[in-house]
PDB file of N, CA and C in Angstrom:
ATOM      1  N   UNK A   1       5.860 -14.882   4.830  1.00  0.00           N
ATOM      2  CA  UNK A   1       7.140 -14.220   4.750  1.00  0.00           C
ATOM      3  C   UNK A   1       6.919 -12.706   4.696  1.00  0.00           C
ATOM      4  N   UNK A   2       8.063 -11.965   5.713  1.00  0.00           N
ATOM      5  CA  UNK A   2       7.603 -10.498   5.097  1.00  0.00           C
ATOM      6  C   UNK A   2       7.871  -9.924   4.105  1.00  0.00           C
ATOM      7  N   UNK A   3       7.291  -9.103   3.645  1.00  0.00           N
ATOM      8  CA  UNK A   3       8.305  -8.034   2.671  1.00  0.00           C
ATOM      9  C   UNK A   3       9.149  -7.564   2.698  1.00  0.00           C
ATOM     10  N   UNK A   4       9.911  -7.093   1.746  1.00  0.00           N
ATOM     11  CA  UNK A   4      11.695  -6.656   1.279  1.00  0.00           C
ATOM     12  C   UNK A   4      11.327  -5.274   2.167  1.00  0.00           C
ATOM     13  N   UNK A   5      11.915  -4.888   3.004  1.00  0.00           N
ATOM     14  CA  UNK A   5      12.254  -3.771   3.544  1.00  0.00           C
ATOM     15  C   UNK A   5      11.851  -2.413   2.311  1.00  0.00           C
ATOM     16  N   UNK A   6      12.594  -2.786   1.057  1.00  0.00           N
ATOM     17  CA  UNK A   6      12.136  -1.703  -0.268  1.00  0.00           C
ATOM     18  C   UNK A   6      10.651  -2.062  -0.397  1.00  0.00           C
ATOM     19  N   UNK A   7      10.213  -2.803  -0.480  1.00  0.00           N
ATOM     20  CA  UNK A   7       8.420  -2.991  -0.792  1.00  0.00           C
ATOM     21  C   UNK A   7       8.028  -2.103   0.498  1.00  0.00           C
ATOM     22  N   UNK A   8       7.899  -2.379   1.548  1.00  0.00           N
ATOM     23  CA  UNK A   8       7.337  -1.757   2.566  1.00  0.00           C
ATOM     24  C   UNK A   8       7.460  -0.660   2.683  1.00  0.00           C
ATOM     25  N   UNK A   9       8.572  -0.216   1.926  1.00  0.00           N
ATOM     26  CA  UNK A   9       8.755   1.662   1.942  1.00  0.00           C
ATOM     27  C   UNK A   9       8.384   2.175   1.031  1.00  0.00           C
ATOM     28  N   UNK A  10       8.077   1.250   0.014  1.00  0.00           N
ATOM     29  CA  UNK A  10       7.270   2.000  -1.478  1.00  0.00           C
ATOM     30  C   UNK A  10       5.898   2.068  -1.179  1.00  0.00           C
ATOM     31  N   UNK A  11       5.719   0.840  -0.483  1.00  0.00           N
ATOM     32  CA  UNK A  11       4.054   0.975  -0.044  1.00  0.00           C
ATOM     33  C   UNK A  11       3.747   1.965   0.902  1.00  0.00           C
ATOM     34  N   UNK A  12       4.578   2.562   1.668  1.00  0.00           N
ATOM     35  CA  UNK A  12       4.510   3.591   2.398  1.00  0.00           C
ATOM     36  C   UNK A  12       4.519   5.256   1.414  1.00  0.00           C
ATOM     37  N   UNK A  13       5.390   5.091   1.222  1.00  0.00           N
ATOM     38  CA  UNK A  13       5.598   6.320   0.012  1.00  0.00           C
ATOM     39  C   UNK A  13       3.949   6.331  -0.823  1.00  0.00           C
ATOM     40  N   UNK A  14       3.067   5.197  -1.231  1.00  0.00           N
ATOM     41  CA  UNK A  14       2.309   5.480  -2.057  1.00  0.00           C
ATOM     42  C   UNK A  14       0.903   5.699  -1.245  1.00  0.00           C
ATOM     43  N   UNK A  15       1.223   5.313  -0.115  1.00  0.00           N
ATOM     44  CA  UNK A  15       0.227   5.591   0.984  1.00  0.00           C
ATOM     45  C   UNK A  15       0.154   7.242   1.488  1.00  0.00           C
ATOM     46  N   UNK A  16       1.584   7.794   1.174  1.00  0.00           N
ATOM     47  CA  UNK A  16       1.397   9.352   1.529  1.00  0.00           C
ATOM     48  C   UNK A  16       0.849   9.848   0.254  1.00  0.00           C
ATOM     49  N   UNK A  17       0.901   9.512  -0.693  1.00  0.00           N
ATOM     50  CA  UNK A  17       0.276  10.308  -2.457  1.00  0.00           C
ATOM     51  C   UNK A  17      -0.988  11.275  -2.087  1.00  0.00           C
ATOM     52  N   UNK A  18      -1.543  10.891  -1.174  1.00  0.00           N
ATOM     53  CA  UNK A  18      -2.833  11.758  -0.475  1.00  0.00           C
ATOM     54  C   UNK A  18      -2.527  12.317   0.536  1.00  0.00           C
ATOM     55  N   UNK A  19      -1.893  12.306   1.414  1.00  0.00           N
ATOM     56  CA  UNK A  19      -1.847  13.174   2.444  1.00  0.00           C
ATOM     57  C   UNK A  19      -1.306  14.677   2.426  1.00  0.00           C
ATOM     58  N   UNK A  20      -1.657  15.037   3.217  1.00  0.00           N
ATOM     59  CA  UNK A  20      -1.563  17.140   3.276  1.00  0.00           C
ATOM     60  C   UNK A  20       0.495  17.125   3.029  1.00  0.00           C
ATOM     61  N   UNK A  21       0.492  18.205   2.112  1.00  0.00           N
ATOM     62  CA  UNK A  21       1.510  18.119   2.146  1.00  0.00           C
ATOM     63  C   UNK A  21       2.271  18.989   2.978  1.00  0.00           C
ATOM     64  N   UNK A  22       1.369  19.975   3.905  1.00  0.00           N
ATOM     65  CA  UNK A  22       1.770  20.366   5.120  1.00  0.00           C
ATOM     66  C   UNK A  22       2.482  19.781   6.236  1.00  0.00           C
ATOM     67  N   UNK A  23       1.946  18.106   6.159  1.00  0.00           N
ATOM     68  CA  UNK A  23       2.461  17.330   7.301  1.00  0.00           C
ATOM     69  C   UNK A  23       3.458  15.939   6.487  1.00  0.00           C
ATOM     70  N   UNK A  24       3.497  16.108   5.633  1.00  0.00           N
ATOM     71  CA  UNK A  24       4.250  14.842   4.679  1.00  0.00           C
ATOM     72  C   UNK A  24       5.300  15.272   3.844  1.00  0.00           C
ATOM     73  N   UNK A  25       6.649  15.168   4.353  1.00  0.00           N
ATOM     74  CA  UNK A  25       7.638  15.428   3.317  1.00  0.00           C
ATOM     75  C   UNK A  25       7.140  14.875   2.045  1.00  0.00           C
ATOM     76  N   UNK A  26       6.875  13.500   1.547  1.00  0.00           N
ATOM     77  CA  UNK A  26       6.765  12.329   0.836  1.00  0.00           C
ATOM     78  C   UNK A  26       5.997  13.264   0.099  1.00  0.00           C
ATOM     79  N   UNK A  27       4.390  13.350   0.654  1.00  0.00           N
ATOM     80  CA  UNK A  27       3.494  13.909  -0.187  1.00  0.00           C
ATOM     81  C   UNK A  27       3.819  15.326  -1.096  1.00  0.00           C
ATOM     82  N   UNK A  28       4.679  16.067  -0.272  1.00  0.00           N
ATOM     83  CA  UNK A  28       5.043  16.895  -0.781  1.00  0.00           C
ATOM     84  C   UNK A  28       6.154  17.188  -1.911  1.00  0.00           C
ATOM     85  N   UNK A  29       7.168  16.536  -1.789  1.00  0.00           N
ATOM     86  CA  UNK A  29       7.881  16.003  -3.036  1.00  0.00           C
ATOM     87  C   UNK A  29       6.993  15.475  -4.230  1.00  0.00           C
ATOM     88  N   UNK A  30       5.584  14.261  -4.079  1.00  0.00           N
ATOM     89  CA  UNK A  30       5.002  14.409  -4.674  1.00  0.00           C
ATOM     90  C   UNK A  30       4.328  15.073  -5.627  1.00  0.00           C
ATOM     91  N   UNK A  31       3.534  15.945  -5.022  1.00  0.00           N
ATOM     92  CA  UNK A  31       3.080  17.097  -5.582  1.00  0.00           C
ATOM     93  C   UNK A  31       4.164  18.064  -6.652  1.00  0.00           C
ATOM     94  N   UNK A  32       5.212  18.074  -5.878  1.00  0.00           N
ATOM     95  CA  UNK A  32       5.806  19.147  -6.806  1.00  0.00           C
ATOM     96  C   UNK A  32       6.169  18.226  -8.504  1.00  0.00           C
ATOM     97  N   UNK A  33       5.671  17.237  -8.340  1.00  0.00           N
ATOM     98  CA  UNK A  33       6.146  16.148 -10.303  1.00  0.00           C
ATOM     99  C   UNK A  33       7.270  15.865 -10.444  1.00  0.00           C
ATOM    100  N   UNK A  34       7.020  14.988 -11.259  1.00  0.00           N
ATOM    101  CA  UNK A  34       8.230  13.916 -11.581  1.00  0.00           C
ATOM    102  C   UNK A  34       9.757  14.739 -11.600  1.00  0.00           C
ATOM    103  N   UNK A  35       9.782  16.193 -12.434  1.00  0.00           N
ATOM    104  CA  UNK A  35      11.273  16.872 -12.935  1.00  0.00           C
ATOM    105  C   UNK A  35      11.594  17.378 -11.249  1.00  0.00           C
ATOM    106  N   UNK A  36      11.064  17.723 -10.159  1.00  0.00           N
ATOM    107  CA  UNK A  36      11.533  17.802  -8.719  1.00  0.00           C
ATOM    108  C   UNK A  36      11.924  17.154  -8.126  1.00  0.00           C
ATOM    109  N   UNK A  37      10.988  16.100  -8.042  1.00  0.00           N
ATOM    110  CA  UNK A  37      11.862  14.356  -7.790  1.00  0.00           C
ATOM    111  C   UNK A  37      12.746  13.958  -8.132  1.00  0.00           C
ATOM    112  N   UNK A  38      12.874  13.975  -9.204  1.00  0.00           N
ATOM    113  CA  UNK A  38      14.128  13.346 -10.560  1.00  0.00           C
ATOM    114  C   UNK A  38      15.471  14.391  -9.660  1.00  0.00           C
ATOM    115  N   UNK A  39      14.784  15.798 -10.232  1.00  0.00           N
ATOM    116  CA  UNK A  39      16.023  16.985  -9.404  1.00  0.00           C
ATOM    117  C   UNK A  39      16.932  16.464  -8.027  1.00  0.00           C
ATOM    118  N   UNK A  40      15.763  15.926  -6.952  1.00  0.00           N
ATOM    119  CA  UNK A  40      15.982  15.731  -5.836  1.00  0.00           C
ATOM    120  C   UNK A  40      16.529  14.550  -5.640  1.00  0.00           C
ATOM    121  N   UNK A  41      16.342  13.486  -6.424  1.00  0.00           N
ATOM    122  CA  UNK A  41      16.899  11.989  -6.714  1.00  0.00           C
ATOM    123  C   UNK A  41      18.834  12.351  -7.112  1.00  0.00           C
ATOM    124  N   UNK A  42      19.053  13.390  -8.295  1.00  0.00           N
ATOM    125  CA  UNK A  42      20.312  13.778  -8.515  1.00  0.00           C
ATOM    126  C   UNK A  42      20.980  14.202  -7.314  1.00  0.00           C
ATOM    127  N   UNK A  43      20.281  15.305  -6.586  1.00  0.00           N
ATOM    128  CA  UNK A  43      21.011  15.866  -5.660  1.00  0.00           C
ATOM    129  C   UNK A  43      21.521  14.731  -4.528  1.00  0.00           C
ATOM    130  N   UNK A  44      20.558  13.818  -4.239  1.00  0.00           N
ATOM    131  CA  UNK A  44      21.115  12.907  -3.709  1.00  0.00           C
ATOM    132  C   UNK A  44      22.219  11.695  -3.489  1.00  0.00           C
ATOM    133  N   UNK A  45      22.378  11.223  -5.195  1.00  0.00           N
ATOM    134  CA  UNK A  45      22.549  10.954  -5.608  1.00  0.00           C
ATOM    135  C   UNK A  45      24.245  11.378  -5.490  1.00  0.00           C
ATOM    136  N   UNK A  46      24.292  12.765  -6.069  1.00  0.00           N
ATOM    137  CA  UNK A  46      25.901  13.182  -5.166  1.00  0.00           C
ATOM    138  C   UNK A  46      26.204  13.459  -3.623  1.00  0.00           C
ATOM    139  N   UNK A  47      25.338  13.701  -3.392  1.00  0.00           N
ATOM    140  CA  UNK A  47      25.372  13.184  -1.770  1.00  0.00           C
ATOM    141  C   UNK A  47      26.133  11.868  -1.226  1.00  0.00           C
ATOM    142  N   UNK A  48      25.570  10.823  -1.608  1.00  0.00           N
ATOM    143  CA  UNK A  48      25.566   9.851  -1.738  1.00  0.00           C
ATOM    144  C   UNK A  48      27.328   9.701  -2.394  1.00  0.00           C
ATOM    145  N   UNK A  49      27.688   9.611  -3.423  1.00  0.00           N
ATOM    146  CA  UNK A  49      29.001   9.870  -3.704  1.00  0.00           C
ATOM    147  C   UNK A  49      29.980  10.145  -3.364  1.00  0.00           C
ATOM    148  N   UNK A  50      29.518  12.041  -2.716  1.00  0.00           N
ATOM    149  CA  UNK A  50      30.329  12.740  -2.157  1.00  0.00           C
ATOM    150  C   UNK A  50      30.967  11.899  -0.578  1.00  0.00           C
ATOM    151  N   UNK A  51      29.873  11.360  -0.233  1.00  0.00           N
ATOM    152  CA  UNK A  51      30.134  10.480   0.865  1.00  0.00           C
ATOM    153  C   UNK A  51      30.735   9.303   1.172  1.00  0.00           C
ATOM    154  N   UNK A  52      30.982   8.925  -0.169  1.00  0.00           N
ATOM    155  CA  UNK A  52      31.339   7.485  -0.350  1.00  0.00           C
ATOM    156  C   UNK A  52      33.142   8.067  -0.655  1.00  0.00           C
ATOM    157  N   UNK A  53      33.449   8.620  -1.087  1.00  0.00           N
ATOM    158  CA  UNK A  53      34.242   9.214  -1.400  1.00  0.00           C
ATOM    159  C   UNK A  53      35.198   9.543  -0.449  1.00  0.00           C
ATOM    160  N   UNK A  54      34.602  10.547   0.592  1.00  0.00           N
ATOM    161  CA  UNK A  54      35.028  10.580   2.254  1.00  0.00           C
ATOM    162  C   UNK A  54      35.227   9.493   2.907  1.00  0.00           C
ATOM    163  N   UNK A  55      35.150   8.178   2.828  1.00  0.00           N
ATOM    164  CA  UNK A  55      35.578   6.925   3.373  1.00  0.00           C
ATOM    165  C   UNK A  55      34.784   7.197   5.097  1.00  0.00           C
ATOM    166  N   UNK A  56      34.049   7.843   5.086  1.00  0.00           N
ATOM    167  CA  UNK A  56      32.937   8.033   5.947  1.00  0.00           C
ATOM    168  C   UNK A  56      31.934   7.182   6.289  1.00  0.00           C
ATOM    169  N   UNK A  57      31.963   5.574   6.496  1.00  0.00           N
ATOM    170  CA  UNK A  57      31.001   4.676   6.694  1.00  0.00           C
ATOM    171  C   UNK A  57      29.695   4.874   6.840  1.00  0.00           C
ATOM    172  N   UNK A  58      29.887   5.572   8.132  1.00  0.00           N
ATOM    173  CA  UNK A  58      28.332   6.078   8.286  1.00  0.00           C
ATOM    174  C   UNK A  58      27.545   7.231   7.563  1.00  0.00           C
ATOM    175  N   UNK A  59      28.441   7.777   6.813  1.00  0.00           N
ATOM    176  CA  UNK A  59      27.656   9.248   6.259  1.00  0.00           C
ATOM    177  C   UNK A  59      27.303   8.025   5.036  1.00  0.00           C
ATOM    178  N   UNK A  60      28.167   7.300   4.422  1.00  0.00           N
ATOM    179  CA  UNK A  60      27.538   6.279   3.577  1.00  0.00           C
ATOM    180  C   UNK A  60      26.501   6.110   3.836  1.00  0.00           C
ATOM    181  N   UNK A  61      26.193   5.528   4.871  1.00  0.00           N
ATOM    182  CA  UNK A  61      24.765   4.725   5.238  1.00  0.00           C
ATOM    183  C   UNK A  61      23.749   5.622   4.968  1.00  0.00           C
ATOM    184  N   UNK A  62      23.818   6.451   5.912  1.00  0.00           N
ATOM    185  CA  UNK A  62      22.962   7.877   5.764  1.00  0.00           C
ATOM    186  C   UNK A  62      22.656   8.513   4.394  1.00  0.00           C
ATOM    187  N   UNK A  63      23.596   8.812   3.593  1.00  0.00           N
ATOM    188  CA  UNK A  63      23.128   9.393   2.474  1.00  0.00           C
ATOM    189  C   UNK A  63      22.891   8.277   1.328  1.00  0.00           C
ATOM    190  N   UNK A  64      23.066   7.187   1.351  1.00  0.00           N
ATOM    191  CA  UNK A  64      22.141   5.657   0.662  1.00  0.00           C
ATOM    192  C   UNK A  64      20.790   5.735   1.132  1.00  0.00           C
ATOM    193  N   UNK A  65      20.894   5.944   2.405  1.00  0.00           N
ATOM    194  CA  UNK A  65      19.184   5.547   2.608  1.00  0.00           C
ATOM    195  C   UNK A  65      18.576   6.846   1.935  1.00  0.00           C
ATOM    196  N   UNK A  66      18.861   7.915   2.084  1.00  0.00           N
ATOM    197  CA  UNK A  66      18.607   8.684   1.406  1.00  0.00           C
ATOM    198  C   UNK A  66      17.894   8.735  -0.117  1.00  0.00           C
ATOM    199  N   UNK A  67      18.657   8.415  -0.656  1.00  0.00           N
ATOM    200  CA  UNK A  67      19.144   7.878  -2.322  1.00  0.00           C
ATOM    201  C   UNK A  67      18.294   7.320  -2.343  1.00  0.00           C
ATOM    202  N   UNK A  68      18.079   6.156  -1.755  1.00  0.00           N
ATOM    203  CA  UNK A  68      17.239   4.853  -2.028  1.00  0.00           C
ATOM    204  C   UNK A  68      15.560   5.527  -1.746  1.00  0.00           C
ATOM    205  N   UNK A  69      15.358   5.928  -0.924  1.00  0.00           N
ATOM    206  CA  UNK A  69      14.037   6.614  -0.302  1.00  0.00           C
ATOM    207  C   UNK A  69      13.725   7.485  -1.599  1.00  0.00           C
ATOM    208  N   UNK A  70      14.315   8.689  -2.254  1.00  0.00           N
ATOM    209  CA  UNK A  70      14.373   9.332  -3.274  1.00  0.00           C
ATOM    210  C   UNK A  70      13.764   8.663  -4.489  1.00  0.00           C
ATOM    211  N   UNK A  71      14.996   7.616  -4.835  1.00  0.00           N
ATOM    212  CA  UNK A  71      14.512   6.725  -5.712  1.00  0.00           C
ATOM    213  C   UNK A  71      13.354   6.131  -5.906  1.00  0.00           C
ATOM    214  N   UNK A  72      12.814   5.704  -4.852  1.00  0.00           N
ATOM    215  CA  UNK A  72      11.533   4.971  -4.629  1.00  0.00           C
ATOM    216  C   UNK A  72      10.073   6.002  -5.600  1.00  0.00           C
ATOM    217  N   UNK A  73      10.675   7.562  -4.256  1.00  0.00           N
ATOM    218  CA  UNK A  73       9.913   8.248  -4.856  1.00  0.00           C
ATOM    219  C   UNK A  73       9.079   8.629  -6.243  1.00  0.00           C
ATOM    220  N   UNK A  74      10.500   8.555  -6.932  1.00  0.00           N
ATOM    221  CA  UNK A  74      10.526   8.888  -8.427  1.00  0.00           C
ATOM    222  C   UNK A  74       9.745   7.553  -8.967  1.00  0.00           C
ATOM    223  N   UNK A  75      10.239   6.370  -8.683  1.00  0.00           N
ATOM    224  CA  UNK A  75       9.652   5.116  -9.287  1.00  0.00           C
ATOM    225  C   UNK A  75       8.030   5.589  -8.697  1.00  0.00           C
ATOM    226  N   UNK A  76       7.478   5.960  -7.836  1.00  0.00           N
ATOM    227  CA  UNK A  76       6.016   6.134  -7.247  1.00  0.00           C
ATOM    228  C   UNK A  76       5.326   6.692  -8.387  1.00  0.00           C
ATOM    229  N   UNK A  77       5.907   8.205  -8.215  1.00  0.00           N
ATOM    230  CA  UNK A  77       5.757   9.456  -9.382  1.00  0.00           C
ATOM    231  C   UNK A  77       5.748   9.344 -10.890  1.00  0.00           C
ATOM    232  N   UNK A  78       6.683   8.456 -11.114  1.00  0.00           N
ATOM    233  CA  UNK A  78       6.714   7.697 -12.376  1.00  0.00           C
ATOM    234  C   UNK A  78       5.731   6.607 -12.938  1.00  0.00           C
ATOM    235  N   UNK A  79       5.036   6.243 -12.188  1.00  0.00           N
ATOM    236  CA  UNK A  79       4.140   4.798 -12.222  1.00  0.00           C
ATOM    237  C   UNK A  79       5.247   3.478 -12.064  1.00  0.00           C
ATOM    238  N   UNK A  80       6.015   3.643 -11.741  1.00  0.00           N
ATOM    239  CA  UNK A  80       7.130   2.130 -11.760  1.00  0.00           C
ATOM    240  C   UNK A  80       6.832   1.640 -10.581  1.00  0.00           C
ATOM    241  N   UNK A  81       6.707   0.309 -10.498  1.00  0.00           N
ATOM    242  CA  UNK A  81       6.785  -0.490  -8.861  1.00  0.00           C
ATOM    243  C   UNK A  81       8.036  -1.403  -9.050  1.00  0.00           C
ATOM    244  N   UNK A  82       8.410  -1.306  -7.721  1.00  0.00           N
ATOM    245  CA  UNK A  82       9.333  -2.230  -7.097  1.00  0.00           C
ATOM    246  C   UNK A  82       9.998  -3.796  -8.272  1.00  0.00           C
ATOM    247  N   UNK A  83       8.675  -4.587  -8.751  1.00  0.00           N
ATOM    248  CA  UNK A  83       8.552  -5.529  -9.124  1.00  0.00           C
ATOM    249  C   UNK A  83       9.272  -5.619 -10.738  1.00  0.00           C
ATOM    250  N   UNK A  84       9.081  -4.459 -11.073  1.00  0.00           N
ATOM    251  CA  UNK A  84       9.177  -4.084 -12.338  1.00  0.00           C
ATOM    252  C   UNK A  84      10.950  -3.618 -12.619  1.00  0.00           C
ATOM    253  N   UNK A  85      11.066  -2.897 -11.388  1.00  0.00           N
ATOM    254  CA  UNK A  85      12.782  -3.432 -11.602  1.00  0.00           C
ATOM    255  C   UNK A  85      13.514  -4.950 -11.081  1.00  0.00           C
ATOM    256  N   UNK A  86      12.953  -5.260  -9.856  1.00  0.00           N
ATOM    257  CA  UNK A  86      13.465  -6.678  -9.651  1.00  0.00           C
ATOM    258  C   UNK A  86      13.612  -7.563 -11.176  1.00  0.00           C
ATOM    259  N   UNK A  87      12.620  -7.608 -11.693  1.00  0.00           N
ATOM    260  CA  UNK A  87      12.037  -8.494 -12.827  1.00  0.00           C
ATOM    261  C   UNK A  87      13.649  -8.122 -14.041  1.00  0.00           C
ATOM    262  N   UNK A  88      13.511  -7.102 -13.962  1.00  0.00           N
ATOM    263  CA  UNK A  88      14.956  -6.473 -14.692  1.00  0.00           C
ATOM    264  C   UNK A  88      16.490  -6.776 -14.326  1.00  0.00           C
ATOM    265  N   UNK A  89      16.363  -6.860 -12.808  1.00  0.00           N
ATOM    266  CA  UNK A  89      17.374  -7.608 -12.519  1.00  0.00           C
ATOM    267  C   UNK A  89      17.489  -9.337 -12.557  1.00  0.00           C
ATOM    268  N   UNK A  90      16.727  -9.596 -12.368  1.00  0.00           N
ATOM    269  CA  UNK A  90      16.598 -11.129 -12.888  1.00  0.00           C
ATOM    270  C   UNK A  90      16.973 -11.901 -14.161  1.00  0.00           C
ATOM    271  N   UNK A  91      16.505 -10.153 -15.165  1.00  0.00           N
ATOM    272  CA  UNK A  91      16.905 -10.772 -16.693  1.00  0.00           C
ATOM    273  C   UNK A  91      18.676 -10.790 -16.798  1.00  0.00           C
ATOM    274  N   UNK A  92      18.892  -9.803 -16.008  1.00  0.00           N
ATOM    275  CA  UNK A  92      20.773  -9.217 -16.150  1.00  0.00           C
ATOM    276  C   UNK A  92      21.380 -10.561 -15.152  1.00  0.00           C
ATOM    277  N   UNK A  93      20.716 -11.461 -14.487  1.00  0.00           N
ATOM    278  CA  UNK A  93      21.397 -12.493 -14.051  1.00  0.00           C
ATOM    279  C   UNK A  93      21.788 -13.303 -14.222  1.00  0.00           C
ATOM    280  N   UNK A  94      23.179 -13.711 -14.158  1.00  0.00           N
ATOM    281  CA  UNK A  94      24.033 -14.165 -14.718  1.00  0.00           C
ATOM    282  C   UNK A  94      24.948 -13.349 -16.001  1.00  0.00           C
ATOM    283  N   UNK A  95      24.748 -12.498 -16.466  1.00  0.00           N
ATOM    284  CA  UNK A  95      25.062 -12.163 -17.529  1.00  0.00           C
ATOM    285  C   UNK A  95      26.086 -10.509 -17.366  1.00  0.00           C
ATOM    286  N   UNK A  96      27.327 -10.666 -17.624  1.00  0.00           N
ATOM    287  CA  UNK A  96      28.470  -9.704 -17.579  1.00  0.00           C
ATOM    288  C   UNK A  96      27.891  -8.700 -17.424  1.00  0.00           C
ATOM    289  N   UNK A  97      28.751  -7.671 -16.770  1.00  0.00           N
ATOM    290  CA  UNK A  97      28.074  -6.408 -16.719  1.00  0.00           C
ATOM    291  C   UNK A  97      28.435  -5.682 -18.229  1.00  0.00           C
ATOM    292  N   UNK A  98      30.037  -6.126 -18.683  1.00  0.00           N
ATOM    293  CA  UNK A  98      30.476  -5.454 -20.055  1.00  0.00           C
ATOM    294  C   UNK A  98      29.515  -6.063 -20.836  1.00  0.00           C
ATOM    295  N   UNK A  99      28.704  -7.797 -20.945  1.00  0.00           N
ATOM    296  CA  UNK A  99      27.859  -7.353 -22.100  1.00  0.00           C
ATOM    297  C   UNK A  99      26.722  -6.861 -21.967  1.00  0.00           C
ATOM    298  N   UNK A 100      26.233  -6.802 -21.001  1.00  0.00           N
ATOM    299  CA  UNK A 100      25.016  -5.851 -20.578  1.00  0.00           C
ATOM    300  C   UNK A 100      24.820  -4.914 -21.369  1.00  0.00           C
ATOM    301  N   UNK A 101      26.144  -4.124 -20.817  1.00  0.00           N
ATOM    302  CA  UNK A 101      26.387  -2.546 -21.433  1.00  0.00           C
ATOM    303  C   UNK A 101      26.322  -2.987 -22.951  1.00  0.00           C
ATOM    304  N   UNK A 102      26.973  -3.857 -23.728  1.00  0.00           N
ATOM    305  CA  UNK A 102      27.089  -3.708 -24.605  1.00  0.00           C
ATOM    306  C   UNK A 102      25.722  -3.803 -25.570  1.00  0.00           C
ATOM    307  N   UNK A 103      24.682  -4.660 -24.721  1.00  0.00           N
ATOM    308  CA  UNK A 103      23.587  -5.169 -25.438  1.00  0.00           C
ATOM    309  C   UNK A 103      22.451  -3.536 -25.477  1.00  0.00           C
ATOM    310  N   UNK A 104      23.017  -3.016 -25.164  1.00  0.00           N
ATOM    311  CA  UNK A 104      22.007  -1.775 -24.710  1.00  0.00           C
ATOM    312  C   UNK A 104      22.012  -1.013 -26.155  1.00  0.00           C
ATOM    313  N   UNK A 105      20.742  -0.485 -26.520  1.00  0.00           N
ATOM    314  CA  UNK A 105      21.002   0.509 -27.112  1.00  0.00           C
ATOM    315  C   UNK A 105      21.471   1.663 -27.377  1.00  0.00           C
ATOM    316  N   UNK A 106      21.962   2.122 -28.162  1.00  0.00           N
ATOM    317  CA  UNK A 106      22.850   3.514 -28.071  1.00  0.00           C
ATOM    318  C   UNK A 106      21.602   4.532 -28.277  1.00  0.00           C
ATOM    319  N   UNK A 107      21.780   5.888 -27.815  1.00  0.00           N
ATOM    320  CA  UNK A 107      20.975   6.947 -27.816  1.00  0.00           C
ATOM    321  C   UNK A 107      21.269   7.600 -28.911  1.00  0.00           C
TER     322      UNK A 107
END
């Protein structure tokens, strides 16, 4: 079976961690650490919004993949894999989103 389309792009993303960051967006977001990523994950993030917002289908699409690619990043940069959120969604299955929220700790 193949891999989730998201596995194959994380494994890609962790395959640039070495390359020049002259020729690698990826690598280069890298390099700059986790608070640039994170930065660049937000900015997207309203992107992403702002677009959804516009009832703009396709700018949707476009600025999700975005988002999602970003995201990955940060999970790379972070040490998180793929597996490690699936596994998280598995636990929230079946189970309300209000008690979710509710089971969470407060900050």
């Amino acid at each position: 079976m193949d891999a989730h389309a998201l596995d194959r792009l994380f494994a890609t993303i962790l395959a640039r961690r070495g390359a020049s960051a002259k020729k690698s967006y990826t690598a280069r977001l890298m390099n700059a650490g986790l608070q640039q990523c994170a930065k660049k994950l937000g900015e997207e993030g309203v992107e992403a919004a702002l677009a959804a917002a516009s009832g703009k289908k396709n700018d949707l699409i476009s600025e999700s993949a975005d988002l999602i690619y970003h995201l990955l990043v940060v999970w790379a940069v972070a040490g998180i894999k793929p597996h490690s959120i699936y596994e998280e969604l598995e636990k929230r299955k079946g189970r309300s989103g209000l008690a979710e929220k509710r089971a969470r700790k407060r900050i």
